[in-house]
C-alpha atoms as a PDB file:
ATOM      1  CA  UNK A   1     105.085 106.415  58.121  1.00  0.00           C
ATOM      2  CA  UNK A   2     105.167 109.734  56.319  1.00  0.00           C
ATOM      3  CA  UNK A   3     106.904 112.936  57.655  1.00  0.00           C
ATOM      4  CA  UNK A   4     104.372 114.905  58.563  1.00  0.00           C
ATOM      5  CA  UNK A   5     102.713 111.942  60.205  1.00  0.00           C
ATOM      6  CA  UNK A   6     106.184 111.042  62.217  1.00  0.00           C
ATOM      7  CA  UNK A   7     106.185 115.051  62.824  1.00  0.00           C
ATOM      8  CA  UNK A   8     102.628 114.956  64.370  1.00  0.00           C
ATOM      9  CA  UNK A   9     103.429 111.556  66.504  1.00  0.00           C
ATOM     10  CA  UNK A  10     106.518 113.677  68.016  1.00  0.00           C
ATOM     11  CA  UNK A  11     104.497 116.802  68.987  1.00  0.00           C
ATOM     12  CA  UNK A  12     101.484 114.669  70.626  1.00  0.00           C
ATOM     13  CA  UNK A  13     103.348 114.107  73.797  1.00  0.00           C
ATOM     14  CA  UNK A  14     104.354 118.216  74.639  1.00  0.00           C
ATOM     15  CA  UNK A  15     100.601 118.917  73.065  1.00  0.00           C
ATOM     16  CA  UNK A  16      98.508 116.280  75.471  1.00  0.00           C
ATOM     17  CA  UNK A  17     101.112 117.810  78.655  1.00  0.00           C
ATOM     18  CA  UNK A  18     100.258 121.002  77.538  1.00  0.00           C
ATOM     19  CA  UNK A  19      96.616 120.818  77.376  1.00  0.00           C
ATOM     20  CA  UNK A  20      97.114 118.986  80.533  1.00  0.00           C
ATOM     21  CA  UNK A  21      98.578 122.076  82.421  1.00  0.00           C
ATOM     22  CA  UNK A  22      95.954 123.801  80.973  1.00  0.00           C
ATOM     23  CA  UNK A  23      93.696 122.203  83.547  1.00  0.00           C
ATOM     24  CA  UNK A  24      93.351 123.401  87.234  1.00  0.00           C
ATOM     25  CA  UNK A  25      91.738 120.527  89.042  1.00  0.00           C
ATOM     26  CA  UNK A  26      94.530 118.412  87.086  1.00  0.00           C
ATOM     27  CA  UNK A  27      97.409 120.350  87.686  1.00  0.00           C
ATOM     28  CA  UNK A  28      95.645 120.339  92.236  1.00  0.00           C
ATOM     29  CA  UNK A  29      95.594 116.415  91.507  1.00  0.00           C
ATOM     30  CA  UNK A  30      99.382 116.271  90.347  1.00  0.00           C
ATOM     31  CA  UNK A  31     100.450 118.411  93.482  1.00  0.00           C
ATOM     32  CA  UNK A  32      99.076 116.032  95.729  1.00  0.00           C
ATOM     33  CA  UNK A  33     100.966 112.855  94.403  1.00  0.00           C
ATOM     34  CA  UNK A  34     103.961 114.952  93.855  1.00  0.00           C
ATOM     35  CA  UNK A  35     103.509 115.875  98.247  1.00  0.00           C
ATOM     36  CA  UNK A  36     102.441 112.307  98.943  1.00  0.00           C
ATOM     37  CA  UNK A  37     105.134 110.696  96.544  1.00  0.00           C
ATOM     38  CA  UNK A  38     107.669 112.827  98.138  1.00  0.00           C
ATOM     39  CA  UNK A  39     106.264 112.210 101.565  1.00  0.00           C
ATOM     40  CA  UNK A  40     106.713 108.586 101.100  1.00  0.00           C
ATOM     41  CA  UNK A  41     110.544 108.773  99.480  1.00  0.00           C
ATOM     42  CA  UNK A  42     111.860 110.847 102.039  1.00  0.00           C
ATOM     43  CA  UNK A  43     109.542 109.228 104.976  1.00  0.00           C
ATOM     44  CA  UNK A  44     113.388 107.794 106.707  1.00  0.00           C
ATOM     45  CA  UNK A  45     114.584 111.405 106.332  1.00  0.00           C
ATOM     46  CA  UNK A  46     111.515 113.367 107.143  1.00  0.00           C
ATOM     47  CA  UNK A  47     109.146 111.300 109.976  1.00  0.00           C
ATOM     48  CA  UNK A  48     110.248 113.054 113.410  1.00  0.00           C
ATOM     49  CA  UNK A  49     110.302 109.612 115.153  1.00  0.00           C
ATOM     50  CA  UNK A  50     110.930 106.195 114.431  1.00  0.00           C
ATOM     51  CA  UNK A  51     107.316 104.331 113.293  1.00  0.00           C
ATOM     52  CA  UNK A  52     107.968 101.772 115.942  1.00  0.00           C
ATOM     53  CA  UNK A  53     108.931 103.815 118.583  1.00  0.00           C
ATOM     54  CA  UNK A  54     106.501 104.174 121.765  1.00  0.00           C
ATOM     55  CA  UNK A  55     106.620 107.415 123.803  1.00  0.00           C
ATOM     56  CA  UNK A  56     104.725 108.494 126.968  1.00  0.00           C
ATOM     57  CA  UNK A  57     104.776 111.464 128.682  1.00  0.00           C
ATOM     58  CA  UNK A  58     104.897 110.095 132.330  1.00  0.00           C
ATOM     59  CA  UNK A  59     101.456 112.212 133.286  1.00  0.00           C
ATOM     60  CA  UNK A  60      99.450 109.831 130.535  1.00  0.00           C
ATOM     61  CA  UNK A  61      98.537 106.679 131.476  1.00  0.00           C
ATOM     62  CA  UNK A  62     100.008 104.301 128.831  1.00  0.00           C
ATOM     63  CA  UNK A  63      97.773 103.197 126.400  1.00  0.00           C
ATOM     64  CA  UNK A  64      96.152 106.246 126.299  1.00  0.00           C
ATOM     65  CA  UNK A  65      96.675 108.342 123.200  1.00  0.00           C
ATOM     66  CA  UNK A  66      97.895 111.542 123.260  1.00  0.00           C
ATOM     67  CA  UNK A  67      96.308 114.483 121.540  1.00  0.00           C
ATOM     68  CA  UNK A  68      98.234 116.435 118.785  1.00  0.00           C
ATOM     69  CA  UNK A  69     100.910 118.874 120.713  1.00  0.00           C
ATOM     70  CA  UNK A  70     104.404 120.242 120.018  1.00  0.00           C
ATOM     71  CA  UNK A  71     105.885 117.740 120.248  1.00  0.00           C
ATOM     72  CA  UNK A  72     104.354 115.226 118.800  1.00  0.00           C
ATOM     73  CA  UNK A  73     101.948 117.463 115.825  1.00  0.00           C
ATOM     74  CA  UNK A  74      99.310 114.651 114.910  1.00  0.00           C
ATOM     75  CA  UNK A  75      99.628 113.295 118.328  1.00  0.00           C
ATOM     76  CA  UNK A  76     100.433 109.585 119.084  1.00  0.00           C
ATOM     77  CA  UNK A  77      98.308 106.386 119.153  1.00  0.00           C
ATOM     78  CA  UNK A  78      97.512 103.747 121.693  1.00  0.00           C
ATOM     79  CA  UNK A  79     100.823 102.260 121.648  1.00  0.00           C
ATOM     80  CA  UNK A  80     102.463 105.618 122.233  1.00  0.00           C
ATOM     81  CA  UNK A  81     103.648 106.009 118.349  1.00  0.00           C
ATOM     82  CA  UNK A  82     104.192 109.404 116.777  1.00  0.00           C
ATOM     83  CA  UNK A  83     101.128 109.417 113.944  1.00  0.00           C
ATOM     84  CA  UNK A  84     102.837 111.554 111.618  1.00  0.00           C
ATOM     85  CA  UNK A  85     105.749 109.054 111.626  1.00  0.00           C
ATOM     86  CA  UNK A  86     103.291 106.067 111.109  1.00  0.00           C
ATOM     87  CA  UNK A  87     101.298 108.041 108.278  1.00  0.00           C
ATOM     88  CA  UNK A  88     104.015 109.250 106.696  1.00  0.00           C
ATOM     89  CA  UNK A  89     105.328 105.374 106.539  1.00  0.00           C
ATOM     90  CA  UNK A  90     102.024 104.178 105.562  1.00  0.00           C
ATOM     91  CA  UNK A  91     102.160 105.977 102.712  1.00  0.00           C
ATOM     92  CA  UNK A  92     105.063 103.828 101.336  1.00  0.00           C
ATOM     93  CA  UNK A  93     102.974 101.159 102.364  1.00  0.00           C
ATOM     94  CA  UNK A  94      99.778 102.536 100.187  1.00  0.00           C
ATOM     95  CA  UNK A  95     101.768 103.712  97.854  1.00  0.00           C
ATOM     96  CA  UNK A  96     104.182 100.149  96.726  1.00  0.00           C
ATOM     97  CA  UNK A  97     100.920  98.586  96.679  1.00  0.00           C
ATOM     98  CA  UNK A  98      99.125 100.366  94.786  1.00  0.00           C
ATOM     99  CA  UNK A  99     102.141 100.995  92.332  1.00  0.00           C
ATOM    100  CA  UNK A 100     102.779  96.862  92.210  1.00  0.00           C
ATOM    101  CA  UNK A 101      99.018  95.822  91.884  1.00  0.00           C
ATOM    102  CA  UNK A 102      97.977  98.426  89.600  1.00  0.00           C
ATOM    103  CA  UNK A 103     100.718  97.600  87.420  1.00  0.00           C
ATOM    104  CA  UNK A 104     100.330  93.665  87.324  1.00  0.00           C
ATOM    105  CA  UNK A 105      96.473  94.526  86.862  1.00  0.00           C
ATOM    106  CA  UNK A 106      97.365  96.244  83.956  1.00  0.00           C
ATOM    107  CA  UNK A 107      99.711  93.316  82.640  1.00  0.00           C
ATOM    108  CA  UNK A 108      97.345  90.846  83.295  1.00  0.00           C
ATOM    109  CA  UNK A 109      94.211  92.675  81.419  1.00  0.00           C
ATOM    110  CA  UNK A 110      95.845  94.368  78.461  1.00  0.00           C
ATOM    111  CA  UNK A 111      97.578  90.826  77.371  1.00  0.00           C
ATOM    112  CA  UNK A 112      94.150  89.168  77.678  1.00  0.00           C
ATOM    113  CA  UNK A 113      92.201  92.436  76.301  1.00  0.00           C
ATOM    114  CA  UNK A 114      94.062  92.122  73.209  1.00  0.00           C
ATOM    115  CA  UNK A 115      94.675  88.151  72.738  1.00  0.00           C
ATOM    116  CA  UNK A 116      90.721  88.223  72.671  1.00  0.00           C
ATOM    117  CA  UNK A 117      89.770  91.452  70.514  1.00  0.00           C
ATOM    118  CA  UNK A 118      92.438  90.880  68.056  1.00  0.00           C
ATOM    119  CA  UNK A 119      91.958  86.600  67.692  1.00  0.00           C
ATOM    120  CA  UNK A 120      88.135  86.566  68.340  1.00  0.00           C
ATOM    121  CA  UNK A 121      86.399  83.189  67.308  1.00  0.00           C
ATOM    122  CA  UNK A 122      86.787  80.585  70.123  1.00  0.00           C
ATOM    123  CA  UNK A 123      89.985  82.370  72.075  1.00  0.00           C
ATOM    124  CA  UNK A 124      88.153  85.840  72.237  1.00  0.00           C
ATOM    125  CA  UNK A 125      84.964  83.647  73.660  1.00  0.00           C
ATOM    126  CA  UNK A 126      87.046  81.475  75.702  1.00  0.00           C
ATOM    127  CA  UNK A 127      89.178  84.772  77.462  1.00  0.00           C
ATOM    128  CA  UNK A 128      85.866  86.920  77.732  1.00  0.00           C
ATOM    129  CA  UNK A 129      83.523  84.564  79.322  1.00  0.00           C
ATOM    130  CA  UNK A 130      86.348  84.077  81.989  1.00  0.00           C
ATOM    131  CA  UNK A 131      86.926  87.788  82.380  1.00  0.00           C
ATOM    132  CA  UNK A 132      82.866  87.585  82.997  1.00  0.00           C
ATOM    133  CA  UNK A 133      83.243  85.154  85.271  1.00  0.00           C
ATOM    134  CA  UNK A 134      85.894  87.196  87.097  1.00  0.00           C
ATOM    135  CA  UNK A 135      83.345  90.275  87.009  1.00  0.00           C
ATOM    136  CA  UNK A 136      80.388  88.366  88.309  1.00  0.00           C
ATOM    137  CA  UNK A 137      82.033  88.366  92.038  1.00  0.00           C
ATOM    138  CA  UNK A 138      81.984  90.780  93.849  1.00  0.00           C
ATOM    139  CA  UNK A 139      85.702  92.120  93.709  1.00  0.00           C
ATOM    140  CA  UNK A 140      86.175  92.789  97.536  1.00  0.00           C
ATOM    141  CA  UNK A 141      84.532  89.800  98.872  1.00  0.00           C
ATOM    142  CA  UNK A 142      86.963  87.503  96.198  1.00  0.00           C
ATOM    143  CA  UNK A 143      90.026  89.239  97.652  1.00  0.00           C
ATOM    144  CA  UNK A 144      88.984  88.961 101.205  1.00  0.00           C
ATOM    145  CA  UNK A 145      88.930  84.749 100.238  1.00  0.00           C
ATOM    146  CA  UNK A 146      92.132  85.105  98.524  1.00  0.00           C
ATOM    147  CA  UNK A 147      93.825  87.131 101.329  1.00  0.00           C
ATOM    148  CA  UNK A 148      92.488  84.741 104.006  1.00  0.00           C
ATOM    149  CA  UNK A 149      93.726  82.012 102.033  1.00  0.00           C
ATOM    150  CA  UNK A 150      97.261  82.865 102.024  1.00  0.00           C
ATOM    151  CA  UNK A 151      99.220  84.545 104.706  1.00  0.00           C
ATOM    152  CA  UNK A 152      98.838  88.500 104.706  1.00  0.00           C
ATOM    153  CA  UNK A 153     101.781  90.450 103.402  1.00  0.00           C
ATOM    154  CA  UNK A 154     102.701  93.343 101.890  1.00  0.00           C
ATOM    155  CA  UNK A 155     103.216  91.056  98.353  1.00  0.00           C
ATOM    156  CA  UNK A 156     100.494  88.966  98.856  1.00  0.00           C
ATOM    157  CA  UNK A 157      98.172  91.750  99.476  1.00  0.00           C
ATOM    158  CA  UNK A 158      99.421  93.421  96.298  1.00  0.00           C
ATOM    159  CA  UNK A 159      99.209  89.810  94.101  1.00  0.00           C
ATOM    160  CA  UNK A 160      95.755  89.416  95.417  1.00  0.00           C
ATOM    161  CA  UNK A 161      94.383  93.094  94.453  1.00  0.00           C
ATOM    162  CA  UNK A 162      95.799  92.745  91.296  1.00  0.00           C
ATOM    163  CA  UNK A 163      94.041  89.435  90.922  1.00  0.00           C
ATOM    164  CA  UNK A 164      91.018  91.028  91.410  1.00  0.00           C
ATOM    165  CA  UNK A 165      91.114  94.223  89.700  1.00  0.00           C
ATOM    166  CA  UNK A 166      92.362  93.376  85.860  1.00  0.00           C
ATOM    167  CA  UNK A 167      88.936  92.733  84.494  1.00  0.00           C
ATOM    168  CA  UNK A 168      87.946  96.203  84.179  1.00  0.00           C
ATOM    169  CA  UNK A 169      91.150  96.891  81.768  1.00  0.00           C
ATOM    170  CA  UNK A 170      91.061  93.612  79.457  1.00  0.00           C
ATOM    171  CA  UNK A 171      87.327  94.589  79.397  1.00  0.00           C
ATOM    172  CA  UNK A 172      88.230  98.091  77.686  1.00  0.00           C
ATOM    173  CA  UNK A 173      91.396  96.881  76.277  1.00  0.00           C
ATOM    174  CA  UNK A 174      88.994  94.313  74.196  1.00  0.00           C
ATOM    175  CA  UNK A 175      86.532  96.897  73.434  1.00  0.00           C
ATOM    176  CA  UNK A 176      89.268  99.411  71.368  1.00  0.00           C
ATOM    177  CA  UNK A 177      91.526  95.912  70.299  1.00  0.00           C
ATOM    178  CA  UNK A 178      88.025  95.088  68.986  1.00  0.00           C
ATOM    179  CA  UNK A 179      87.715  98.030  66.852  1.00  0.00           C
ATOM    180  CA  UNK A 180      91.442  98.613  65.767  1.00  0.00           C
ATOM    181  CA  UNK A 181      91.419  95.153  63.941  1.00  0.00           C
ATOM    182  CA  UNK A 182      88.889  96.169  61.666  1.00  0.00           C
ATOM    183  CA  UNK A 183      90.835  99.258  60.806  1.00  0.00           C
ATOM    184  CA  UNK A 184      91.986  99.823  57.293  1.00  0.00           C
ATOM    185  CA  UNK A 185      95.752  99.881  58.319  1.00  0.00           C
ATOM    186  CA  UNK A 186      95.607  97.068  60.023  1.00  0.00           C
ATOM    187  CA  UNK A 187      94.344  95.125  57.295  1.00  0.00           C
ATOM    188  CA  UNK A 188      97.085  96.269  55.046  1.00  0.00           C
ATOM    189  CA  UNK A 189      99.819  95.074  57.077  1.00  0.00           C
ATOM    190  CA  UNK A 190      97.896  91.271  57.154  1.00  0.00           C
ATOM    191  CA  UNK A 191      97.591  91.957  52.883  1.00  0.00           C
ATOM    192  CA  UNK A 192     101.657  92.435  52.881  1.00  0.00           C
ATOM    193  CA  UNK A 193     102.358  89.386  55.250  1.00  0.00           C
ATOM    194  CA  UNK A 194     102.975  91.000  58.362  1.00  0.00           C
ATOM    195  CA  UNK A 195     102.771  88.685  61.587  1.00  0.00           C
ATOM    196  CA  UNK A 196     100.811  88.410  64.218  1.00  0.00           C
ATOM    197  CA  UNK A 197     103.538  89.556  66.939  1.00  0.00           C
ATOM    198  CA  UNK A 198     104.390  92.501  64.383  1.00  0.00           C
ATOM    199  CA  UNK A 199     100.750  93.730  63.608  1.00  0.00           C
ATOM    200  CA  UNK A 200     100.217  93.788  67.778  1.00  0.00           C
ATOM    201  CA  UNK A 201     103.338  94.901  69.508  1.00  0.00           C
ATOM    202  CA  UNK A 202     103.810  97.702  66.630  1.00  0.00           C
ATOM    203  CA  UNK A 203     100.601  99.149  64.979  1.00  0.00           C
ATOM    204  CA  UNK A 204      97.997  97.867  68.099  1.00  0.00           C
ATOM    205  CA  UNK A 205      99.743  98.390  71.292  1.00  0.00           C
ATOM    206  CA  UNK A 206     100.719 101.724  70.328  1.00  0.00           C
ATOM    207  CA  UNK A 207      97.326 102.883  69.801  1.00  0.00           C
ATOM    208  CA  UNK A 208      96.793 101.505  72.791  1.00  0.00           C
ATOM    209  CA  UNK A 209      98.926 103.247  75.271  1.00  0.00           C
ATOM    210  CA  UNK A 210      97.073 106.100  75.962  1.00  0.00           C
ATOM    211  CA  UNK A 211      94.252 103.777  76.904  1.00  0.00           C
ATOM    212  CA  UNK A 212      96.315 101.927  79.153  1.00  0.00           C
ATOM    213  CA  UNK A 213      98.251 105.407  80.757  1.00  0.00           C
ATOM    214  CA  UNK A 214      94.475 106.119  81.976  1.00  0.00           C
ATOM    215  CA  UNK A 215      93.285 103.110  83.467  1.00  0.00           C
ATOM    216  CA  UNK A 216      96.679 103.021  84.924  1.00  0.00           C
ATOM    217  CA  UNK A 217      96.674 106.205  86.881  1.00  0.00           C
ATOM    218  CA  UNK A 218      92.816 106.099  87.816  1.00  0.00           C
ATOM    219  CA  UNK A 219      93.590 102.009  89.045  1.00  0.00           C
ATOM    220  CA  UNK A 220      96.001 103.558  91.661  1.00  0.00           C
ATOM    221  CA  UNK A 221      93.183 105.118  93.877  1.00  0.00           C
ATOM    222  CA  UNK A 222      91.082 101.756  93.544  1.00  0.00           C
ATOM    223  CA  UNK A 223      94.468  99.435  94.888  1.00  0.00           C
ATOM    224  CA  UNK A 224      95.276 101.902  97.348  1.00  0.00           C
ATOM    225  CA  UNK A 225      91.332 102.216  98.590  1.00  0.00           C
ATOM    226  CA  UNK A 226      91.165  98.411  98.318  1.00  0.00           C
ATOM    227  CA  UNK A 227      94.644  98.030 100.250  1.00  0.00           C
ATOM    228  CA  UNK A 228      93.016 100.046 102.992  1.00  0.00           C
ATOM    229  CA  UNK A 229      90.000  98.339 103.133  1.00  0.00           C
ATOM    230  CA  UNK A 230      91.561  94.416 103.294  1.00  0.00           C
ATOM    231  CA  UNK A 231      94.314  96.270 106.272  1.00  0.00           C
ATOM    232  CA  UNK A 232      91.025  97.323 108.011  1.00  0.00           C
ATOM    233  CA  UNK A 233      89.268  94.419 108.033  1.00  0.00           C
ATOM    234  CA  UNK A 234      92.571  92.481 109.303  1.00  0.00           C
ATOM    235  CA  UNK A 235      93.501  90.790 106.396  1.00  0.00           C
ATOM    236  CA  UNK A 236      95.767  92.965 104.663  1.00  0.00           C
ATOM    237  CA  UNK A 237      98.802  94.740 105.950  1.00  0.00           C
ATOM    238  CA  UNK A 238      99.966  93.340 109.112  1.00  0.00           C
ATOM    239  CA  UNK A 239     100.750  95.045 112.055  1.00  0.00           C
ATOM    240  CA  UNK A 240     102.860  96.439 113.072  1.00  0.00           C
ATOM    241  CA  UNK A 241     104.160  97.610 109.780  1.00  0.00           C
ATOM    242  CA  UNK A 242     102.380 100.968 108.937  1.00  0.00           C
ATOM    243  CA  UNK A 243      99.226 101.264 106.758  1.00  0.00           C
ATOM    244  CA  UNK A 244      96.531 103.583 106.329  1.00  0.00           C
ATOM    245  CA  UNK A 245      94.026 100.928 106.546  1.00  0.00           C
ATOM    246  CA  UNK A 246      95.323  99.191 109.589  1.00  0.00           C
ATOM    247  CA  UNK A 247      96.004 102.164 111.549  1.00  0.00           C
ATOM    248  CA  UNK A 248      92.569 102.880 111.547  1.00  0.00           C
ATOM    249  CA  UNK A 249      91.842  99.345 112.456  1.00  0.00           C
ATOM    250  CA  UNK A 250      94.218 100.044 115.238  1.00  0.00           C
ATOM    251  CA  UNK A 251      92.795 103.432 116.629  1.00  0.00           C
ATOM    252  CA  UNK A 252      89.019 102.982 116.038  1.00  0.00           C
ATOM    253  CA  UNK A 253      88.173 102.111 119.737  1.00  0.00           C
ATOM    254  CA  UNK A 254      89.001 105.284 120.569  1.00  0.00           C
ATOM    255  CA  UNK A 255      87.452 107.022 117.635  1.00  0.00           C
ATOM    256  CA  UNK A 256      85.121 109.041 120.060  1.00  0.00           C
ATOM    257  CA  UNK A 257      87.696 110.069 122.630  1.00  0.00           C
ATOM    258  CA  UNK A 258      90.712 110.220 120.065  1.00  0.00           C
ATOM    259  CA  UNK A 259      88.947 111.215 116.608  1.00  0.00           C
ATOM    260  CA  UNK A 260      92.483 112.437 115.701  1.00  0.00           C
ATOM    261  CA  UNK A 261      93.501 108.737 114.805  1.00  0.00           C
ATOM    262  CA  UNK A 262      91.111 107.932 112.199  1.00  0.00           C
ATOM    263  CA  UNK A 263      90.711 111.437 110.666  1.00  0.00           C
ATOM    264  CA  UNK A 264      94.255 111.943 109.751  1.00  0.00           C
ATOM    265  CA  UNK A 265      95.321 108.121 107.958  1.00  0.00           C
ATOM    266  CA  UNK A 266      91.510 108.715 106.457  1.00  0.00           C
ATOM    267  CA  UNK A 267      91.917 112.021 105.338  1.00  0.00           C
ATOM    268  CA  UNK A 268      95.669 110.916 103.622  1.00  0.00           C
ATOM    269  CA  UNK A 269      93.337 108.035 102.028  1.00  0.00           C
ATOM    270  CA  UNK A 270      90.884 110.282 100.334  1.00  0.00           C
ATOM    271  CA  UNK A 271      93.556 113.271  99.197  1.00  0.00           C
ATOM    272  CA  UNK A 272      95.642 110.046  97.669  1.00  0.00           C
ATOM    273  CA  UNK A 273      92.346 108.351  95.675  1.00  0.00           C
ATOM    274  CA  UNK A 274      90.674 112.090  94.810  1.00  0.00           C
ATOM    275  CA  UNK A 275      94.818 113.251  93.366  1.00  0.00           C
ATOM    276  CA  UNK A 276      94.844 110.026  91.130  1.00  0.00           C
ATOM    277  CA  UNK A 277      91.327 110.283  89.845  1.00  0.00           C
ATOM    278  CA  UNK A 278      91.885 114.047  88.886  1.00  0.00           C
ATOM    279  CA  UNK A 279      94.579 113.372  87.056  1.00  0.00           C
ATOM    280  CA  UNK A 280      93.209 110.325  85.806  1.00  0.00           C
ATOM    281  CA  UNK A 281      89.716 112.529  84.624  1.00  0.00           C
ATOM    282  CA  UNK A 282      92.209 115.510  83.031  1.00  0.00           C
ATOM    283  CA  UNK A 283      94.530 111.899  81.003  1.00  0.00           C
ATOM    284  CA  UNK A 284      91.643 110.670  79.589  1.00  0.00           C
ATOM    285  CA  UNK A 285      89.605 114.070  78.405  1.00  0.00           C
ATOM    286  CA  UNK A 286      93.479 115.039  76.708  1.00  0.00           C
ATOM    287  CA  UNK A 287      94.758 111.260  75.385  1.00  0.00           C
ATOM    288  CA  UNK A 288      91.304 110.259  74.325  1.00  0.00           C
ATOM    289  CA  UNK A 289      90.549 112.052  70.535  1.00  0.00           C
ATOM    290  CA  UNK A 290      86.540 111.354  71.150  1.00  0.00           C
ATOM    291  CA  UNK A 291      86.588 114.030  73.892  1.00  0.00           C
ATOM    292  CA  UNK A 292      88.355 116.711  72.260  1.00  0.00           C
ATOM    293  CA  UNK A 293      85.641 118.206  70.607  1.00  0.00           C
ATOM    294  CA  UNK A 294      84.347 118.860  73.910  1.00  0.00           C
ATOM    295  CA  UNK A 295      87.328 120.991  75.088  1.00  0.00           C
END
């Protein structure tokens, strides 16, 4: 590598964070995980009540939620639990989940992504067909099976989204592996002897990051919607550990006479999924060089 190229490599980074400042809807989006992040850290330290905790007034009857007050500023559920506290706990809920899913999902679809576009021939077929296969169910039904299968938990839930949601990565991790192997620099390094483990770990995977930085950040909104949607439907989260999904599951009896308990752990939903995809969006119009024209 020459100078000037090393000298290029070392300004990408401030120059892609700089144009990525540059960008208001991206700069919204990275507030909101930096509140909701936050939130979820300091959830021990900043939730008024204990998640657990039931509290009734002695003029409401129990099981009958109360509406958001003083004391208690979302109001409380069924149960007689503070919202805020639950939400606020949810959120590390949504939030390990969609960290530990995404990031096995990513594991699991770059390694067969670039086995197959670099190999080709009979592996490539063999790894793509399968990653077809994957494709060709439909990804919630699969992990409602899988999820059903095994006994819900927090890990489970998070082994079973990222079973289900790799195939979109080793799909566009195949696509670019595809087209960096034909690449004039890569066939110098197999002209000088290079191996296999050198020519993919240190001239493809690097290429490759940026790639994998997007599809990382925008898979985070698609675990935590899909962790939402298996707690709703009962086989995801248990109760009564706090998550978005099952807290609606929880409240939405009394969705008419208590709205208050399915807006609020909705509303955190969408703000989480809509901060992820902006920044997501504003990642890959900066990392990828096809869109900079556009700029």
């Amino acid at each position: 590598m020459t100078d000037a190229a090393a000298s290029d490599l070392a300004r990408a980074p401030a120059s892609a964070w700089s144009r990525l400042l540059q960008r208001k809807m991206a700069v919204f989006g990275m507030v909101l995980v930096v509140i909701v992040v936050g939130a979820a850290v300091l959830a021990p330290w900043i939730a008024p009540y204990d998640p657990f905790e039931q509290h009734f007034d002695g003029l409401t009857i129990e099981g009958a939620p109360m509406p958001p007050n003083d004391v208690f500023p979302l109001g409380t559920d069924l149960l007689g639990r503070d919202l805020l506290s639950r939400i606020l706990y949810g959120a590390r809920t949504s939030l390990i989940i969609g960290v530990i899913a995404n990031g096995i999902a990513l594991i699991i679809g770059t390694l067969i992504g670039i086995t197959a576009g670099y190999f080709r021939g009979w592996v490539g077929a063999v790894l793509m067909r399968f990653t077809d296969l994957m494709m060709a169910f439909p990804a919630l039904l699969l992990a409602i099976c899988l999820a059903a299968i095994f006994q819900p938990s927090l890990w489970i839930v998070a082994m079973v989204i990222a079973l289900v949601n790799w195939v979109q990565t080793a799909r566009v991790i195949y696509t670019e592996t595809t087209s960096l192997a034909e690449r004039d620099f890569i066939a110098a390094e197999r002209t000088i002897g290079a191996g296999t483990g050198r020519i993919l770990f240190r001239h493809i995977l690097p290429h490759l990051v940026p790639l994998i930085i997007v599809w990382g950040t925008l898979g985070i909104s698609t675990t935590v919607l899909l962790e939402a949607t298996l707690s709703y439907l009962g086989v995801g989260v248990q109760p009564p550990t706090p998550s978005w999904g099952n807290i609606i599951f929880e409240n939405q009896t009394y969705f008419q006479s208590a709205p208050w308990l399915v807006f609020f752990p909705s509303a955190a939903i969408v703000g989480l999924a809509l901060a992820f995809n902006l920044v997501g969006d504003a990642l890959r119009d900066v990392l990828d060089p096809t869109l900079r024209g556009s700029d």
